[in-house]
C-alpha atoms as a PDB file:
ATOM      1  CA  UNK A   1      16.545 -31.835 -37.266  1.00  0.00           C
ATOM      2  CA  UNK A   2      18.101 -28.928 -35.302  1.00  0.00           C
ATOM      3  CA  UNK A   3      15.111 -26.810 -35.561  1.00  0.00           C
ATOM      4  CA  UNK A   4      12.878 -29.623 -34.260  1.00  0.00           C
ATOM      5  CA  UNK A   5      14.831 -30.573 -31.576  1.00  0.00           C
ATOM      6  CA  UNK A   6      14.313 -26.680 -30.305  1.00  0.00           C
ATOM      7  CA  UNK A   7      10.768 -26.583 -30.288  1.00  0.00           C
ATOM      8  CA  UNK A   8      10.173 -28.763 -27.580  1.00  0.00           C
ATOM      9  CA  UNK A   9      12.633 -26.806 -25.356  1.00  0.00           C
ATOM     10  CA  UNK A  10      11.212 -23.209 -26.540  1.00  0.00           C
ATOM     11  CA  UNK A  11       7.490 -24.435 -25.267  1.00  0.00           C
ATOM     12  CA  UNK A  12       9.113 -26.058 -22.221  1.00  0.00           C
ATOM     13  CA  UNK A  13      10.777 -22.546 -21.338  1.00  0.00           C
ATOM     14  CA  UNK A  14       7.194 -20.619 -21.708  1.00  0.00           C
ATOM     15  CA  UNK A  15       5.460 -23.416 -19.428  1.00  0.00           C
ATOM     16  CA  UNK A  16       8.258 -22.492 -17.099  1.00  0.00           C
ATOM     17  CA  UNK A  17       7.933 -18.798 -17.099  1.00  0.00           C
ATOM     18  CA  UNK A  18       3.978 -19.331 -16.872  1.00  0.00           C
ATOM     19  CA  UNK A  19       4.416 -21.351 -13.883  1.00  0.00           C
ATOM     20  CA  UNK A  20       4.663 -19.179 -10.582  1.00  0.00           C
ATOM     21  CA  UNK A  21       4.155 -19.608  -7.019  1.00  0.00           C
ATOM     22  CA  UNK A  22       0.783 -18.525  -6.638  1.00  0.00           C
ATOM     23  CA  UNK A  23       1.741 -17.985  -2.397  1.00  0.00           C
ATOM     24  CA  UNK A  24       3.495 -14.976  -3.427  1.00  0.00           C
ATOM     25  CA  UNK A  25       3.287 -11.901  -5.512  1.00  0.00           C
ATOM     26  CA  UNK A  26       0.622  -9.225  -5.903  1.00  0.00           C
ATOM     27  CA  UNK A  27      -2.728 -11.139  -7.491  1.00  0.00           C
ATOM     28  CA  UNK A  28      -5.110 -10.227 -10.263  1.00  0.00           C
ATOM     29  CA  UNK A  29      -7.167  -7.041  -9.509  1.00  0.00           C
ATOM     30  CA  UNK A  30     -11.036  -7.324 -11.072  1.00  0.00           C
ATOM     31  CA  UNK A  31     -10.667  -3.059 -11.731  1.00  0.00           C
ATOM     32  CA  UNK A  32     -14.277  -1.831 -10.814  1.00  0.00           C
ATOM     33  CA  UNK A  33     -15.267  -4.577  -8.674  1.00  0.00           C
ATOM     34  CA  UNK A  34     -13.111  -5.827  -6.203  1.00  0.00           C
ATOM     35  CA  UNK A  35     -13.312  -3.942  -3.336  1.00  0.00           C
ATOM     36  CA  UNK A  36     -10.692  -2.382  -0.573  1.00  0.00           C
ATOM     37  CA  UNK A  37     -10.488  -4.806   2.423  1.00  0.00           C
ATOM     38  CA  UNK A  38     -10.447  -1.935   4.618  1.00  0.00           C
ATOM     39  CA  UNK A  39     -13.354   0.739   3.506  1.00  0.00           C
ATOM     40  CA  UNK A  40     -14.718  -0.898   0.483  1.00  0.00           C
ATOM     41  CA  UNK A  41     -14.625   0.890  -1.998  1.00  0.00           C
ATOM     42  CA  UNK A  42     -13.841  -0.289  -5.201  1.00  0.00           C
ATOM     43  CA  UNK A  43     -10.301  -0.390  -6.633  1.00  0.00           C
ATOM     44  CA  UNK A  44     -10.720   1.612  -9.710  1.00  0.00           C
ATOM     45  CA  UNK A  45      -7.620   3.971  -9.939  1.00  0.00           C
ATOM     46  CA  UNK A  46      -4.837   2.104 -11.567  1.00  0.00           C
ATOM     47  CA  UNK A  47      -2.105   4.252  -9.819  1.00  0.00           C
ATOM     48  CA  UNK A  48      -3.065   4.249  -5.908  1.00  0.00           C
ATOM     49  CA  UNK A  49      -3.815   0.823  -5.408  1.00  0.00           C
ATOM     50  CA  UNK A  50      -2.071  -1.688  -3.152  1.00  0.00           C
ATOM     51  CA  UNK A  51      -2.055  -4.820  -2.046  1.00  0.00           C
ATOM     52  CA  UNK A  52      -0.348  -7.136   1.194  1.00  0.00           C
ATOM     53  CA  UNK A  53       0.426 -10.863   1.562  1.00  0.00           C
ATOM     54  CA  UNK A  54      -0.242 -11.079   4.997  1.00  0.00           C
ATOM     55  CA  UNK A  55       2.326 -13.827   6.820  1.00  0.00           C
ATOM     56  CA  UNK A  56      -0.113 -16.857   6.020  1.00  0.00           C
ATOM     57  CA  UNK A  57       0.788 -15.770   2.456  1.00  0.00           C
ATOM     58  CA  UNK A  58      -3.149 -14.689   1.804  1.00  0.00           C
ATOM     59  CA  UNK A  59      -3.801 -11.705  -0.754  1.00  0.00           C
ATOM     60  CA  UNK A  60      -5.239  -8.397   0.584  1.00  0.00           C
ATOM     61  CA  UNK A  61      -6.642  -5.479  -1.839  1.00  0.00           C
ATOM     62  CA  UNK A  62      -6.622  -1.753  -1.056  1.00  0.00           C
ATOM     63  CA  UNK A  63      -7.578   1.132  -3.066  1.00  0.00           C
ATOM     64  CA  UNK A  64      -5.204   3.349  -1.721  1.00  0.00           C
ATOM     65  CA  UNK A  65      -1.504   2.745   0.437  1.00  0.00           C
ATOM     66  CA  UNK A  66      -3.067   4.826   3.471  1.00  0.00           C
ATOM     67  CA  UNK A  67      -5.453   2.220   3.889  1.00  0.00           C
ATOM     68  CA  UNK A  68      -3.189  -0.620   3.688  1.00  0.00           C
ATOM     69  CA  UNK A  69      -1.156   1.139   6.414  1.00  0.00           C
ATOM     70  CA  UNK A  70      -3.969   1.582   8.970  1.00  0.00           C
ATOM     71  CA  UNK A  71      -4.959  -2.350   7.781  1.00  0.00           C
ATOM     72  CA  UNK A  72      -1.200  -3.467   8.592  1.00  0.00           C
ATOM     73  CA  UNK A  73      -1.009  -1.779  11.946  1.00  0.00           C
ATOM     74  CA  UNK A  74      -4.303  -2.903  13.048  1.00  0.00           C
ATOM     75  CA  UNK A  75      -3.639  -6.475  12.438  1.00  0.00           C
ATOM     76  CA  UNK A  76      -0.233  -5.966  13.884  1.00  0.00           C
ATOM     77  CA  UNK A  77       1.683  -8.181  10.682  1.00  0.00           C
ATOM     78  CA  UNK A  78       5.217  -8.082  11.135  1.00  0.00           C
ATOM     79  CA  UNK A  79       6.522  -5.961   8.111  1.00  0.00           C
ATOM     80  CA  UNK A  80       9.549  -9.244   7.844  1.00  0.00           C
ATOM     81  CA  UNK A  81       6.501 -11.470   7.419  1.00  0.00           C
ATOM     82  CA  UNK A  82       4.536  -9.665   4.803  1.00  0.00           C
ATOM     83  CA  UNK A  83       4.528  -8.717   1.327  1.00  0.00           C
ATOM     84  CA  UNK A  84       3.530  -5.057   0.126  1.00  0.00           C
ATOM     85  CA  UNK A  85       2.888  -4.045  -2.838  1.00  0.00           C
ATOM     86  CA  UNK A  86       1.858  -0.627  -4.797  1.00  0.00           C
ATOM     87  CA  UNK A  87       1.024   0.714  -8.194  1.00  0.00           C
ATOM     88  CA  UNK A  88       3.437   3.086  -9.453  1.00  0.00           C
ATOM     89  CA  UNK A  89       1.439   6.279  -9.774  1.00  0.00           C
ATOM     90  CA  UNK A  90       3.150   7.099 -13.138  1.00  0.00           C
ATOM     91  CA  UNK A  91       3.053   3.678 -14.717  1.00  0.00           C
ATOM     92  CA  UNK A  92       0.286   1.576 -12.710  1.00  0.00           C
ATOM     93  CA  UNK A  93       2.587  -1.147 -12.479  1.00  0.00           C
ATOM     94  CA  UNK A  94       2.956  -3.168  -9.030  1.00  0.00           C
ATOM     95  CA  UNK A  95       6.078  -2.108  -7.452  1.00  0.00           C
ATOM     96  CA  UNK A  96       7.536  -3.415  -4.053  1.00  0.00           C
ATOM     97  CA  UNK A  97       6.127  -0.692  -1.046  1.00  0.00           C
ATOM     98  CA  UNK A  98       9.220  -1.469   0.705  1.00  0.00           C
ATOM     99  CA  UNK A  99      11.757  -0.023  -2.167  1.00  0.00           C
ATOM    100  CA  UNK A 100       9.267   2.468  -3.309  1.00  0.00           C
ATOM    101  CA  UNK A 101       9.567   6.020  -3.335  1.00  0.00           C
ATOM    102  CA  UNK A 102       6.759   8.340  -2.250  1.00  0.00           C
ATOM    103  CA  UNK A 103       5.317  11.403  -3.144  1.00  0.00           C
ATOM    104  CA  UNK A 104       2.975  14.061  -1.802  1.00  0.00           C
ATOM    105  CA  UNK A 105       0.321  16.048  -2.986  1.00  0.00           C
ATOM    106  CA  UNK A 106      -1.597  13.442  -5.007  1.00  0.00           C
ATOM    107  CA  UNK A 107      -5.204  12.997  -5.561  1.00  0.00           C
ATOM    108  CA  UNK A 108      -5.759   9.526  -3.946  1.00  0.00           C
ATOM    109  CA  UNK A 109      -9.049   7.674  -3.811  1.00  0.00           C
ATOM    110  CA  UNK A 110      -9.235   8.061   0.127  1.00  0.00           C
ATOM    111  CA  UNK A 111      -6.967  11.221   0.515  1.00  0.00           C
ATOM    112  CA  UNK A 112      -3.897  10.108   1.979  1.00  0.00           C
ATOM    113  CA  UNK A 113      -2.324  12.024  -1.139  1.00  0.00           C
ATOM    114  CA  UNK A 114       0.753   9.807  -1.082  1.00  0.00           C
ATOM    115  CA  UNK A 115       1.471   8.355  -4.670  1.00  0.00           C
ATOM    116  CA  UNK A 116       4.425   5.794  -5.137  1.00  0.00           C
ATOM    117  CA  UNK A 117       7.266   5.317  -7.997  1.00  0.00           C
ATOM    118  CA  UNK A 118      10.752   3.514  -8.073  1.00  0.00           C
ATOM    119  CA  UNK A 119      12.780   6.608  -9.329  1.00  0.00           C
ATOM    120  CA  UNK A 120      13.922   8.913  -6.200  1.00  0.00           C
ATOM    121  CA  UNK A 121      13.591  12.702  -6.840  1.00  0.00           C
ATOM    122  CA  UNK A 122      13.692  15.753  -4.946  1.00  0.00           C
ATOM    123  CA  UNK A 123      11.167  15.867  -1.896  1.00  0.00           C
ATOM    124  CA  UNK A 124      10.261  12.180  -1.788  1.00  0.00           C
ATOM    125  CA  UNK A 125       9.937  10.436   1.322  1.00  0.00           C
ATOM    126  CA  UNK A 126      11.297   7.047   1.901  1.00  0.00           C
ATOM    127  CA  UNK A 127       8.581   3.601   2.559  1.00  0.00           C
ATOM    128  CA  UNK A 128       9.132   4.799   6.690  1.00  0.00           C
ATOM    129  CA  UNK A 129       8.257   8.525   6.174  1.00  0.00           C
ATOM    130  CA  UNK A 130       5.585   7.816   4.126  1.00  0.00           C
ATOM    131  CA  UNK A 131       4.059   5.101   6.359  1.00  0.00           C
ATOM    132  CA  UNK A 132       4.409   7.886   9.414  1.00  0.00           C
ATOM    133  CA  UNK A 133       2.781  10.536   6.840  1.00  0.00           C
ATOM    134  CA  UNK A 134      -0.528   8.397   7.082  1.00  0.00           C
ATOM    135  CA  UNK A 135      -0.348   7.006  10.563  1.00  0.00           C
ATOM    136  CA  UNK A 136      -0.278  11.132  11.632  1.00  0.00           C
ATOM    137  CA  UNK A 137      -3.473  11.603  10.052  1.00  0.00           C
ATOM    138  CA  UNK A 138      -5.406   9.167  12.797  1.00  0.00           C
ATOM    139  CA  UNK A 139      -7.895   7.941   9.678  1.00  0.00           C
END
């Protein structure tokens, strides 16, 4: 009777973990097809992308973090209001752009060069200098 009595619970807990708010959080990316909000091209290099929640909560894809920048400054989006998200350039998993740590010197699909990761090392720049890195360039 034990073991029955658990099986319920166990599939409640999965349809609990497979419920999430669907306002928040980086979305699905359609890899070779969805394109970047701000010079659409298509997001097809698993370790540049990014993507913002602007403050209505609605997704925006980029194919690289210097294009989210110029998109975040254009629209003017308080940074409090927003989610930001990138893909770890060592891992391609979606990391918070906020937290991240960025590096220089990368092959990115627009140039900006800057490639993120969540473990600090030598020469990285914080979420601020990296943002400044791109907004220098005047792309």
């Amino acid at each position: 009777m034990g073991a029955l009595a658990a099986v319920p619970l166990a599939g409640s807990l999965l349809t609990a973990c497979g419920q999430g708010d669907p306002d928040t959080g980086p979305v699905e990316v359609k890899w070779d097809r969805d394109p970047c909000e701000r010079c659409n091209m298509v997001l097809s290099d698993r370790h540049y992308a990014a993507q913002i929640r602007d403050p209505q909560k609605v997704p925006h894809k980029f194919d690289d973090f210097g294009c989210a920048i110029i998109v975040l400054r254009d629209k003017g989006w308080p940074e409090d209001q927003i989610e930001f998200w990138v893909t770890d350039y060592k891992t391609g998993q979606w990391i918070d752009a906020f937290k991240a740590r960025y590096f220089g010197g990368k092959m990115t699909p627009m140039g900006y060069g800057l490639g993120a990761t969540t473990v600090p090392n030598p020469g990285d720049m914080s979420y601020e200098e990296a943002r400044q890195s791109v907004l220098a360039r005047g792309k």
